[in-house]
PDB file of N, CA and C in Angstrom:
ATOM      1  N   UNK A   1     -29.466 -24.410  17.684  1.00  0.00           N
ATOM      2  CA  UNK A   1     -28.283 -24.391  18.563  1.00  0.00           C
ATOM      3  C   UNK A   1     -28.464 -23.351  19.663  1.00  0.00           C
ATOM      4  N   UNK A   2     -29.718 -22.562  19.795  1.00  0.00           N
ATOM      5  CA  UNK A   2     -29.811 -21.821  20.745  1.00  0.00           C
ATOM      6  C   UNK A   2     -30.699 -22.397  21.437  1.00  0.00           C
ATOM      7  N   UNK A   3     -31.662 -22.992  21.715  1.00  0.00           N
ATOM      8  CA  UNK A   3     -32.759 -23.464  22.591  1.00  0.00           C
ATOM      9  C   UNK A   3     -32.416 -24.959  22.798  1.00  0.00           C
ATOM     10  N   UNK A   4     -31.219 -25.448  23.119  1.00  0.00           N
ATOM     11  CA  UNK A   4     -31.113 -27.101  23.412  1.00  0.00           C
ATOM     12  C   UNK A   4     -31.146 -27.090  24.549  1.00  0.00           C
ATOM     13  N   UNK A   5     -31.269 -26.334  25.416  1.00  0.00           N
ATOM     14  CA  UNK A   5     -31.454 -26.128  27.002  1.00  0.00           C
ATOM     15  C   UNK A   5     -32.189 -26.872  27.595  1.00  0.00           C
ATOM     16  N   UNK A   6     -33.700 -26.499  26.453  1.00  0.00           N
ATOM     17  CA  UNK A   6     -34.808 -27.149  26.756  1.00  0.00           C
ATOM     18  C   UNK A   6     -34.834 -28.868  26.545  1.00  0.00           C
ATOM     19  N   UNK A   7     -33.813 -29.280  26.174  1.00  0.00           N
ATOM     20  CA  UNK A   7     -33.756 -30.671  25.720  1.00  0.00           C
ATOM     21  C   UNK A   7     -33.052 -31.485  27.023  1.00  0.00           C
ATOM     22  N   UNK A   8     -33.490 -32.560  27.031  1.00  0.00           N
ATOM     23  CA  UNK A   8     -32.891 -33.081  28.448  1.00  0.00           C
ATOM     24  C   UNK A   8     -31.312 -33.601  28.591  1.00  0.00           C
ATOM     25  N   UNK A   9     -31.110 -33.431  27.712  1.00  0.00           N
ATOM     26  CA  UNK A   9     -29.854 -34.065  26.994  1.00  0.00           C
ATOM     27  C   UNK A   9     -28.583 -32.644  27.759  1.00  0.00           C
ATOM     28  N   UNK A  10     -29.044 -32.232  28.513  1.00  0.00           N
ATOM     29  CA  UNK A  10     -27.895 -30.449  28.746  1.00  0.00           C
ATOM     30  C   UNK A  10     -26.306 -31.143  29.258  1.00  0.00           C
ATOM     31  N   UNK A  11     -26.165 -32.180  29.584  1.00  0.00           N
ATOM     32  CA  UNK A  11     -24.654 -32.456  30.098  1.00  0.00           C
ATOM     33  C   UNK A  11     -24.009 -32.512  29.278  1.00  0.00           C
ATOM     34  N   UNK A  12     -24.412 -33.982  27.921  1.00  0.00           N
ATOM     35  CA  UNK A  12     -23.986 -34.365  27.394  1.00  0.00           C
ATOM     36  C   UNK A  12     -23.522 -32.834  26.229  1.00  0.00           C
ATOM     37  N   UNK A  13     -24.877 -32.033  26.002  1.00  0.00           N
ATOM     38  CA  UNK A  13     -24.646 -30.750  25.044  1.00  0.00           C
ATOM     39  C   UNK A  13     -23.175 -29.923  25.518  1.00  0.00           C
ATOM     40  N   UNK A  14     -23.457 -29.820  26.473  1.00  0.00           N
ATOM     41  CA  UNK A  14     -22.367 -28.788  27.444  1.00  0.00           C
ATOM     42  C   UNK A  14     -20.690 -29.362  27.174  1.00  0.00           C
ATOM     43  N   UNK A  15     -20.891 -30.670  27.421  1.00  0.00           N
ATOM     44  CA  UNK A  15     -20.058 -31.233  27.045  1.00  0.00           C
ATOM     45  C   UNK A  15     -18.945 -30.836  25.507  1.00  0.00           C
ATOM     46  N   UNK A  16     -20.323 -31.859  24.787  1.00  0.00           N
ATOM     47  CA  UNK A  16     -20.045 -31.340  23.561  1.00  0.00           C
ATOM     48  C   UNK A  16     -19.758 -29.838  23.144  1.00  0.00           C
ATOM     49  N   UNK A  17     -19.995 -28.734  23.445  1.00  0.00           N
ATOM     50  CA  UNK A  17     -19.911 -27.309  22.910  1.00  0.00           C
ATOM     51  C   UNK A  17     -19.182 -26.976  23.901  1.00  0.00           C
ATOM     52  N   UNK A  18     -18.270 -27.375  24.746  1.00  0.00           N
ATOM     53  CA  UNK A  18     -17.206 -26.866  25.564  1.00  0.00           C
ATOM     54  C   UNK A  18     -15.983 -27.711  24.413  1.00  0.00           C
ATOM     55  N   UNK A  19     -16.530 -28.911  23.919  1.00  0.00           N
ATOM     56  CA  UNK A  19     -14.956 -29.525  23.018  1.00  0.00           C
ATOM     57  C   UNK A  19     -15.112 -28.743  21.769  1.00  0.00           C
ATOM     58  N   UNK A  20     -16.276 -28.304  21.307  1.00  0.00           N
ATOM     59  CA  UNK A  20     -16.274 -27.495  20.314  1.00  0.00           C
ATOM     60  C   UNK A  20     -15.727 -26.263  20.315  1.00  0.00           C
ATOM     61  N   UNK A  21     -15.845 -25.651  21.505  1.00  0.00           N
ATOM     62  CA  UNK A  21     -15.227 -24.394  21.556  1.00  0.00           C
ATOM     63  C   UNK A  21     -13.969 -24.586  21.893  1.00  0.00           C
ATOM     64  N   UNK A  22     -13.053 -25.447  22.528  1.00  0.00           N
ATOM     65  CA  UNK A  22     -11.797 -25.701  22.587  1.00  0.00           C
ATOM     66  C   UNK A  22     -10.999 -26.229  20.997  1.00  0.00           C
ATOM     67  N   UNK A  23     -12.016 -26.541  20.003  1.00  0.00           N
ATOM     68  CA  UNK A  23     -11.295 -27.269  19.056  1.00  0.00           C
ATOM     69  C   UNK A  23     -11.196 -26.142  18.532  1.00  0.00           C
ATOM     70  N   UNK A  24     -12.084 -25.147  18.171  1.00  0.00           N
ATOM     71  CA  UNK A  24     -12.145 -24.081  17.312  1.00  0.00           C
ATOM     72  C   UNK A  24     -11.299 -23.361  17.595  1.00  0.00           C
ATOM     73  N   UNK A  25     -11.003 -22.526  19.259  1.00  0.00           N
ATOM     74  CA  UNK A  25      -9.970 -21.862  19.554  1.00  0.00           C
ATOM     75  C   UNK A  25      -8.488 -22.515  19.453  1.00  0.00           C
ATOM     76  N   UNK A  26      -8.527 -23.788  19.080  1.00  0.00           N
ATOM     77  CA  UNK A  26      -7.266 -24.518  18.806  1.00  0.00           C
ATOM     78  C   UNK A  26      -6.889 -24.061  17.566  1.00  0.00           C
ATOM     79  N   UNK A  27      -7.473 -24.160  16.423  1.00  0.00           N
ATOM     80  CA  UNK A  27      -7.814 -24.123  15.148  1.00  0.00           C
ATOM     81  C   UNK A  27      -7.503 -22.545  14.854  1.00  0.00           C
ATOM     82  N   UNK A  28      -8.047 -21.569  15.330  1.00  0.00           N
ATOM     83  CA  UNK A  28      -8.195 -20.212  15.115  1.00  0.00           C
ATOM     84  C   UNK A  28      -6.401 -20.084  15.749  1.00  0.00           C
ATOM     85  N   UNK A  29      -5.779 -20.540  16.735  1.00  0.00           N
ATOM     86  CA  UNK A  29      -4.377 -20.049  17.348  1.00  0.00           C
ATOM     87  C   UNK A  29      -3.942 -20.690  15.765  1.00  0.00           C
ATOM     88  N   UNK A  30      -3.589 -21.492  15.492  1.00  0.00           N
ATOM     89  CA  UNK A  30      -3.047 -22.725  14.534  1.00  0.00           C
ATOM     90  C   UNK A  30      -2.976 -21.559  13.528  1.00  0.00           C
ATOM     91  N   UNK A  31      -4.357 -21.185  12.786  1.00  0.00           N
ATOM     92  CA  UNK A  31      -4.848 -20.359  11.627  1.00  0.00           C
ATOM     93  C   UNK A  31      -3.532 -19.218  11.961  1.00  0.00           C
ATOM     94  N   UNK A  32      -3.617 -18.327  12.815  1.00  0.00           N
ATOM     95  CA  UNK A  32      -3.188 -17.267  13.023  1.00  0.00           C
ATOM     96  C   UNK A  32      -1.394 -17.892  13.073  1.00  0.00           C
ATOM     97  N   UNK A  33      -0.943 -18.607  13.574  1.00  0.00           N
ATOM     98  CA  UNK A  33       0.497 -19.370  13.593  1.00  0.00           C
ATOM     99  C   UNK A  33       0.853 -19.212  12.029  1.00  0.00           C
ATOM    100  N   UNK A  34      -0.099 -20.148  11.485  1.00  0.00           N
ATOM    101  CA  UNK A  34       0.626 -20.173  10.005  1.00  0.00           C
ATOM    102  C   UNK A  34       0.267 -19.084   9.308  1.00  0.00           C
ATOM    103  N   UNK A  35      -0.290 -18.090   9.343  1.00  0.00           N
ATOM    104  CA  UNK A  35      -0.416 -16.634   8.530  1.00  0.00           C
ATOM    105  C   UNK A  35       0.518 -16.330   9.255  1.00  0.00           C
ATOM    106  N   UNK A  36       0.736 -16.086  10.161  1.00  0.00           N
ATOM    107  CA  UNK A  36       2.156 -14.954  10.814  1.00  0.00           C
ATOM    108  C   UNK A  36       3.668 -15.422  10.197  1.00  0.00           C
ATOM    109  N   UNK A  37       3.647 -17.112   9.979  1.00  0.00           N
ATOM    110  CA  UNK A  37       4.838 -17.024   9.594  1.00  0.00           C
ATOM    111  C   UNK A  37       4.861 -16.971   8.379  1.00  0.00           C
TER     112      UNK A  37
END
């Protein structure tokens, strides 16, 4: 997951690990919502 740069595939990756990082920071607010209440 660190050297896919080199793979020709970089849009589609970018892609993908920009929805990954939006799902996770979705997930992590969510996490923190239901511990607080």
């Amino acid at each position: 997951m660190t050297s896919m740069h080199h793979s020709g595939s970089g849009r589609s990756f970018s892609q993908v690990s920009r929805a990954a990082m939006v799902l996770i920071a979705v997930l992590l607010c969510v996490e923190q919502l239901l511990a607080f209440r």
